[in-house]
N, C-alpha and C. Protein backbone atom coordinates (compact mmCIF):
# COMPACT_ATOMS: atom_id res chain seq x y z
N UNK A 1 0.83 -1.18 0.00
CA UNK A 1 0.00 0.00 0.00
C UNK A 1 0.88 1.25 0.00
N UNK A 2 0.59 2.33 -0.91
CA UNK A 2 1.25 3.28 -1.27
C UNK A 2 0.84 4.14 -0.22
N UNK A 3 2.02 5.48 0.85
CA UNK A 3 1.99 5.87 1.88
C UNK A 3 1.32 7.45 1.50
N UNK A 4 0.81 8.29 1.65
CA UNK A 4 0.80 9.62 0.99
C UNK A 4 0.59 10.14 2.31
N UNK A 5 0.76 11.73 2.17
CA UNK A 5 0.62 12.70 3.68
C UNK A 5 -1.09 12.72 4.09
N UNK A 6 -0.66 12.76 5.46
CA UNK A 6 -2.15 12.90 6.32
C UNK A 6 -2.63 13.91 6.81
N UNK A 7 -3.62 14.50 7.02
CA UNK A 7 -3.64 15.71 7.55
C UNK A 7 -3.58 16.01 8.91
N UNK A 8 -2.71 17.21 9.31
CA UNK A 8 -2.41 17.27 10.64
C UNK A 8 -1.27 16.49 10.87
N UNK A 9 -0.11 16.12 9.91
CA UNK A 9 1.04 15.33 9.68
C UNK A 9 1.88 16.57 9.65
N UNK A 10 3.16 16.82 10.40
CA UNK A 10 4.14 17.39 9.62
C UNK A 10 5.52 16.74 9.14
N UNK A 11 5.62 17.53 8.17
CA UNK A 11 6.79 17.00 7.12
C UNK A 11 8.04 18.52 7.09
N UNK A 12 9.07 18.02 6.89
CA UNK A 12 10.23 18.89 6.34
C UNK A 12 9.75 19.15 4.79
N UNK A 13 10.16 20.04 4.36
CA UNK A 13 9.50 20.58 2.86
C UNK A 13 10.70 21.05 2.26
N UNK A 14 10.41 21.42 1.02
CA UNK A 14 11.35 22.34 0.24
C UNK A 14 10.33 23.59 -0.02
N UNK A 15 9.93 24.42 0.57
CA UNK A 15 9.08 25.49 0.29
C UNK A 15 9.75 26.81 -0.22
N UNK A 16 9.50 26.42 -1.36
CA UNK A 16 9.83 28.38 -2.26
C UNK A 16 9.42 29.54 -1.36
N UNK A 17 9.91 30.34 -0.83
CA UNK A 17 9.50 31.26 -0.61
C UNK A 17 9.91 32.65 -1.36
N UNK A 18 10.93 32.91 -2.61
CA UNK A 18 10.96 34.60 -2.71
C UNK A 18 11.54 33.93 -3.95
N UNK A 19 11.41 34.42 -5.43
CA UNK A 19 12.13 33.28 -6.48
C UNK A 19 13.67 33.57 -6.33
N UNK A 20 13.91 32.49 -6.68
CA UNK A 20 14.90 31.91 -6.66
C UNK A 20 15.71 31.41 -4.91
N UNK A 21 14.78 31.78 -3.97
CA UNK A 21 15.10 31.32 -2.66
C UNK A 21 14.08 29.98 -2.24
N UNK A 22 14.82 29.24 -2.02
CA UNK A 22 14.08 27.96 -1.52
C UNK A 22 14.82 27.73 0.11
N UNK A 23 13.90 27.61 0.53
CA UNK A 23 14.19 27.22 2.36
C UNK A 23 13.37 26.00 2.35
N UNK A 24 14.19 25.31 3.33
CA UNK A 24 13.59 23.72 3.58
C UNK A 24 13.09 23.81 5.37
N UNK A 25 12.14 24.21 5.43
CA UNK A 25 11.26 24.09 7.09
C UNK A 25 9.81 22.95 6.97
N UNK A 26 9.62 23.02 8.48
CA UNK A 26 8.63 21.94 8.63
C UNK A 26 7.02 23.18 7.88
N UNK A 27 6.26 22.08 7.86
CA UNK A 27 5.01 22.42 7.00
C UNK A 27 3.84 21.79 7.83
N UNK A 28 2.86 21.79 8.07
CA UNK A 28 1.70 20.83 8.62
C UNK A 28 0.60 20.95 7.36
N UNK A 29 0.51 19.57 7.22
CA UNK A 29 -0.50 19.50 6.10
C UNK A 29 -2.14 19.66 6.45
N UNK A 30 -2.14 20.22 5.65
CA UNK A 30 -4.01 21.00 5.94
C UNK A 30 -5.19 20.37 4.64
N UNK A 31 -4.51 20.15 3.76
CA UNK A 31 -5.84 19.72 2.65
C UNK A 31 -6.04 17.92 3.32
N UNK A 32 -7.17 17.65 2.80
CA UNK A 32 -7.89 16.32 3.10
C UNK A 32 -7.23 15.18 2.95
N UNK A 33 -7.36 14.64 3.66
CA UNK A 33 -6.68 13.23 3.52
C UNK A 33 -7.30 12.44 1.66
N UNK A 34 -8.46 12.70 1.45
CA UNK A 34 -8.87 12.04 0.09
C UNK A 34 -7.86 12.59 -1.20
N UNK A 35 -7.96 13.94 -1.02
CA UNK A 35 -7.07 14.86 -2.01
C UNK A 35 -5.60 14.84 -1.89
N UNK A 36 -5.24 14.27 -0.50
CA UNK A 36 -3.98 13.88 -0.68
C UNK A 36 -3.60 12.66 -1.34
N UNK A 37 -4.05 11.90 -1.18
CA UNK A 37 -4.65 10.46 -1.57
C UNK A 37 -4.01 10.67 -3.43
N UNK A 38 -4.91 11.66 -3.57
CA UNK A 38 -5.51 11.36 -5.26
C UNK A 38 -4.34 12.67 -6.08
N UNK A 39 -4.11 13.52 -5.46
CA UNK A 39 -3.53 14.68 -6.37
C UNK A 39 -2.53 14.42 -6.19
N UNK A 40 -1.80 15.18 -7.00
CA UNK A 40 -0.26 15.14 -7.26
C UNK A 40 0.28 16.34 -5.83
N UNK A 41 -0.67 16.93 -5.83
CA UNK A 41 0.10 17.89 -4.89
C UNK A 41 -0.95 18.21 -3.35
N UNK A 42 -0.16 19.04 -2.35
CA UNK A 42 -0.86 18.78 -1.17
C UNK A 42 -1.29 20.34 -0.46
N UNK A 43 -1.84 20.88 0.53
CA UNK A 43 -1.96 21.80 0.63
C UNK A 43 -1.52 22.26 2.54
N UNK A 44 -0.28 22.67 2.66
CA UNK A 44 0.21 22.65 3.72
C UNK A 44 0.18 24.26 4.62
N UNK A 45 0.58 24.49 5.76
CA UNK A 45 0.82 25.71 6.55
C UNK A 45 2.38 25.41 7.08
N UNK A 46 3.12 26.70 6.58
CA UNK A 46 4.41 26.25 7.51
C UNK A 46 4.94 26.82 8.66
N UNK A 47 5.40 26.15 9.43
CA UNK A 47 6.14 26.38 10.44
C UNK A 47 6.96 27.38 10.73
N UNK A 48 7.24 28.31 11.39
CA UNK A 48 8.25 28.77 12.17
C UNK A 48 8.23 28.79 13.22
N UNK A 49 9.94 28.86 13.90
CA UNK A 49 9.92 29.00 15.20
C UNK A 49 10.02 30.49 16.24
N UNK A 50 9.82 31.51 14.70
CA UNK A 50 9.61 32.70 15.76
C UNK A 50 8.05 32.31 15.53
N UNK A 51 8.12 33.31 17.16
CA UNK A 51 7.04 33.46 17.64
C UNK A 51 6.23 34.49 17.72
N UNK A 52 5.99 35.56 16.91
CA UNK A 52 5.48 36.42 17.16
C UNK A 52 3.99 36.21 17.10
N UNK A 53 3.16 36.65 17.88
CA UNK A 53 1.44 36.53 18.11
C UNK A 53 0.90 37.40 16.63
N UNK A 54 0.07 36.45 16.35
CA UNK A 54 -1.16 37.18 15.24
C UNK A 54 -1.87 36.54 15.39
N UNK A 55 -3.25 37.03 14.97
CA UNK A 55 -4.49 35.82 14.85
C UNK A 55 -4.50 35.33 13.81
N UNK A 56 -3.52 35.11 12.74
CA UNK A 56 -3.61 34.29 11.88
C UNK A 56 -2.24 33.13 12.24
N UNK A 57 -1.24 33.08 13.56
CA UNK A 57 -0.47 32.65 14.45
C UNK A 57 -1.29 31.25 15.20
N UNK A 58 -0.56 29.99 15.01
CA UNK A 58 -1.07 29.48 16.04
C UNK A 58 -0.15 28.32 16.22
N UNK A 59 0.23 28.77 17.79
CA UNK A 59 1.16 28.08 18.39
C UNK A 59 0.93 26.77 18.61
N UNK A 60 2.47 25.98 18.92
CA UNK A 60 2.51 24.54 18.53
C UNK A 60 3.75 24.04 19.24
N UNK A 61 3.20 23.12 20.55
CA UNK A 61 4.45 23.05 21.49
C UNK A 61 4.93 22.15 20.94
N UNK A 62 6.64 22.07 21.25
CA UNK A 62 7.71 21.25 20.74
C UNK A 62 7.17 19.59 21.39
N UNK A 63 7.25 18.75 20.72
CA UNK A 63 7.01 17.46 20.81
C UNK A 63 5.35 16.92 20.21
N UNK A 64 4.43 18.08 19.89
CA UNK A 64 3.44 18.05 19.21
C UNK A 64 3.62 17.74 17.36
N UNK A 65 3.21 16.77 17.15
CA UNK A 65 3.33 16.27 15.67
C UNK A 65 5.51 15.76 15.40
N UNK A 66 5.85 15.55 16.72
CA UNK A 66 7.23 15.11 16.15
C UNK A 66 8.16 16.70 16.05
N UNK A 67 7.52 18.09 16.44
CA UNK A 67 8.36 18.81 16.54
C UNK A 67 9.42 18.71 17.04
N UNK A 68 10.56 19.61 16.97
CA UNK A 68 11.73 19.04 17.95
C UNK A 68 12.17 21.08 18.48
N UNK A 69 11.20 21.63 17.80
CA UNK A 69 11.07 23.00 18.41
C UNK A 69 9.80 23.36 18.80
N UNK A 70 9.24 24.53 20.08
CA UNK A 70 8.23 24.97 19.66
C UNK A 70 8.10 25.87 18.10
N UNK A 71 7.02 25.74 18.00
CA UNK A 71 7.08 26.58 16.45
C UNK A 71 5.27 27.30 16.25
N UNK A 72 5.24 28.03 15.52
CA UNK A 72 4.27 29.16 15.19
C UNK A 72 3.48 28.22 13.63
N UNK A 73 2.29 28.48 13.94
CA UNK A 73 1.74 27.91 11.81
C UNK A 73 1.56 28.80 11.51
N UNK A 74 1.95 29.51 10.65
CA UNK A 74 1.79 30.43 10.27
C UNK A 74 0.52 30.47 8.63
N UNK A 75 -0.52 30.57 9.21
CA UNK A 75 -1.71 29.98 8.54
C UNK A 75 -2.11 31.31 7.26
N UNK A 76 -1.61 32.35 7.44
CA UNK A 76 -1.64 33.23 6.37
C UNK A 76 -0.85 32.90 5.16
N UNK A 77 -0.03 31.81 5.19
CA UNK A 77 1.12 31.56 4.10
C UNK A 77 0.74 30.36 3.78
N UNK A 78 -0.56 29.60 3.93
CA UNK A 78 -1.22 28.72 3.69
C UNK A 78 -0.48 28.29 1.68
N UNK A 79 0.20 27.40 1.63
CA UNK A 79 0.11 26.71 0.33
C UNK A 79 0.03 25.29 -0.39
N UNK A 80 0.18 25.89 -1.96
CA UNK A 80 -0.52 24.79 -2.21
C UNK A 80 1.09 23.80 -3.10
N UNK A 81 1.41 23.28 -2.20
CA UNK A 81 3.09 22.33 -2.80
C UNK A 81 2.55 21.11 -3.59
N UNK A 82 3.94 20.93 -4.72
CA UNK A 82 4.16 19.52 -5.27
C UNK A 82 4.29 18.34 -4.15
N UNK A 83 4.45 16.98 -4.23
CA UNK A 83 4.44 16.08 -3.32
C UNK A 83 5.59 15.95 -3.40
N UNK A 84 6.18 15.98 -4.65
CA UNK A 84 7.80 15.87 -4.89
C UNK A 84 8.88 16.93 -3.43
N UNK A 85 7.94 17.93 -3.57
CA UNK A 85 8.88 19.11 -2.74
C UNK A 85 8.98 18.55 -0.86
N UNK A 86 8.39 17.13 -0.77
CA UNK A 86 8.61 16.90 0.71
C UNK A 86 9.70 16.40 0.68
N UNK A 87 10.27 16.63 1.77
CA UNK A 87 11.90 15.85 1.82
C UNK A 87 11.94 14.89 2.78
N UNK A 88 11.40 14.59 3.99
CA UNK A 88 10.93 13.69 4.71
C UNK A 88 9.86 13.85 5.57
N UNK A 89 9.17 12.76 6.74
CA UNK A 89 8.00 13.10 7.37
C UNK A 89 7.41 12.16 6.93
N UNK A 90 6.24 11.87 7.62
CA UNK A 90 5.78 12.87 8.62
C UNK A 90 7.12 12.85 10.29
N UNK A 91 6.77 13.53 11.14
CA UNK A 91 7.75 13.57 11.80
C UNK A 91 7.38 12.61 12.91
N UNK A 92 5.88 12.67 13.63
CA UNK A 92 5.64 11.49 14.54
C UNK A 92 4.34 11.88 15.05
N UNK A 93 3.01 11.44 13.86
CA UNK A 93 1.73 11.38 14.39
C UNK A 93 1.14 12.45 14.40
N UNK A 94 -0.21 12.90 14.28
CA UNK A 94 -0.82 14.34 13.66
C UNK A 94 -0.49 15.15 15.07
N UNK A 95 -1.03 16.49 14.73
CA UNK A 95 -1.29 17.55 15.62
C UNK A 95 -2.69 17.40 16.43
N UNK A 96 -2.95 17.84 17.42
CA UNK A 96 -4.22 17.23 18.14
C UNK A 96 -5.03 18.41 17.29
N UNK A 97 -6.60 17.28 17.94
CA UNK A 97 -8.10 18.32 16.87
C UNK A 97 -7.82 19.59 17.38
N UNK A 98 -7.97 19.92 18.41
CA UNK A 98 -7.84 21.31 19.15
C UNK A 98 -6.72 22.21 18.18
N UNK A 99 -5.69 21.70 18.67
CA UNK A 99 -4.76 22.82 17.39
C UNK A 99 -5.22 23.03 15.74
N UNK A 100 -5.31 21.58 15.37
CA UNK A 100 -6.29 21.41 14.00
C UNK A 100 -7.18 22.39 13.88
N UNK A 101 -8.25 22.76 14.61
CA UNK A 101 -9.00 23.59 15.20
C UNK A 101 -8.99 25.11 14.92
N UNK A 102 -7.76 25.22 15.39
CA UNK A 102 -7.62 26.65 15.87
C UNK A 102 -6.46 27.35 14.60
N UNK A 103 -5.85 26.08 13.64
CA UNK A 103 -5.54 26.26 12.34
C UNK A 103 -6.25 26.86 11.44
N UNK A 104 -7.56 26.02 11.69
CA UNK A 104 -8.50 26.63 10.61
C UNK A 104 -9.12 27.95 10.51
N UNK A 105 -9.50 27.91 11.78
CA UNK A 105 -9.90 29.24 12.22
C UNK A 105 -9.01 30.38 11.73
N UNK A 106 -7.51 30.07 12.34
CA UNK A 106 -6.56 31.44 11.60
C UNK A 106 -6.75 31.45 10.26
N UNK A 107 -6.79 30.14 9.52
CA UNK A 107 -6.58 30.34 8.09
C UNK A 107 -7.96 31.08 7.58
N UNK A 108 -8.74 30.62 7.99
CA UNK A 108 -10.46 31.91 7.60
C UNK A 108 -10.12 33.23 7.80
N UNK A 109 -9.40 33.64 9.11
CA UNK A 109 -9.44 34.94 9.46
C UNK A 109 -8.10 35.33 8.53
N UNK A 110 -7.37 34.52 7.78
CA UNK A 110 -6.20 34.82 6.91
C UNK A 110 -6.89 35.54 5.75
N UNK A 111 -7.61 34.75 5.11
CA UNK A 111 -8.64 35.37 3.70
C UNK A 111 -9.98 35.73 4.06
N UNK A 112 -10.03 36.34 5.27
CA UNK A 112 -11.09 37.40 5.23
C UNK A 112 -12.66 36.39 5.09
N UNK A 113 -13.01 35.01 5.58
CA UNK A 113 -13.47 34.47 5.94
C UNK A 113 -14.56 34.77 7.22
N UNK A 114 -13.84 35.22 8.17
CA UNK A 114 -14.62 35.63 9.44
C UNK A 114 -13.53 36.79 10.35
């Protein structure tokens, strides 16, 4: 059985961020487990470990999903990656519903949702 990302999994990435700059940080995957399943590509939030507070910010203690830092999702930078661009991961078992939760929520209040 072929393995694909889960949601609420994090993975190390190769995430483009500015062209021609590619940084490799952790990501938590946010699109559906079916669409991960079936598409070529996945739809993740990434990680950092600054911390600065926003409500589109939502914190994520170190040892949650296999972190090995605390780290920030930064749910406004919500994208949509190749499957190719993961480099390993998941790191160790989803993020709990509650954080899941409170992901989504930032990501609505990211695009003006609520």
């Amino acid at each position: 059985m072929i393995e694909y990302p889960k949601r609420g999994e994090i993975y190390l990435v190769n995430l483009p961020s500015k062209p021609k700059d590619i940084k490799n940080r952790p990501a938590l995957v946010v699109s559906l487990d079916i669409r991960n399943k079936l598409a070529n590509d996945i739809i993740v939030v990434p990680l950092s470990t600054n911390q600065r507070p926003s409500p589109t910010h939502v914190l994520l203690q170190e040892g949650e999903g296999g972190l090995s830092k605390t780290s920030m999702a930064k749910c406004e930078q919500i994208s949509t990656i190749d499957k190719l661009l993961l480099i390993r991961g998941p790191f160790a078992g989803k993020i709990s519903n509650e954080n899941m939760k409170k992901i989504e929520k930032a990501t609505m209040i990211a695009i003006g949702a609520i």
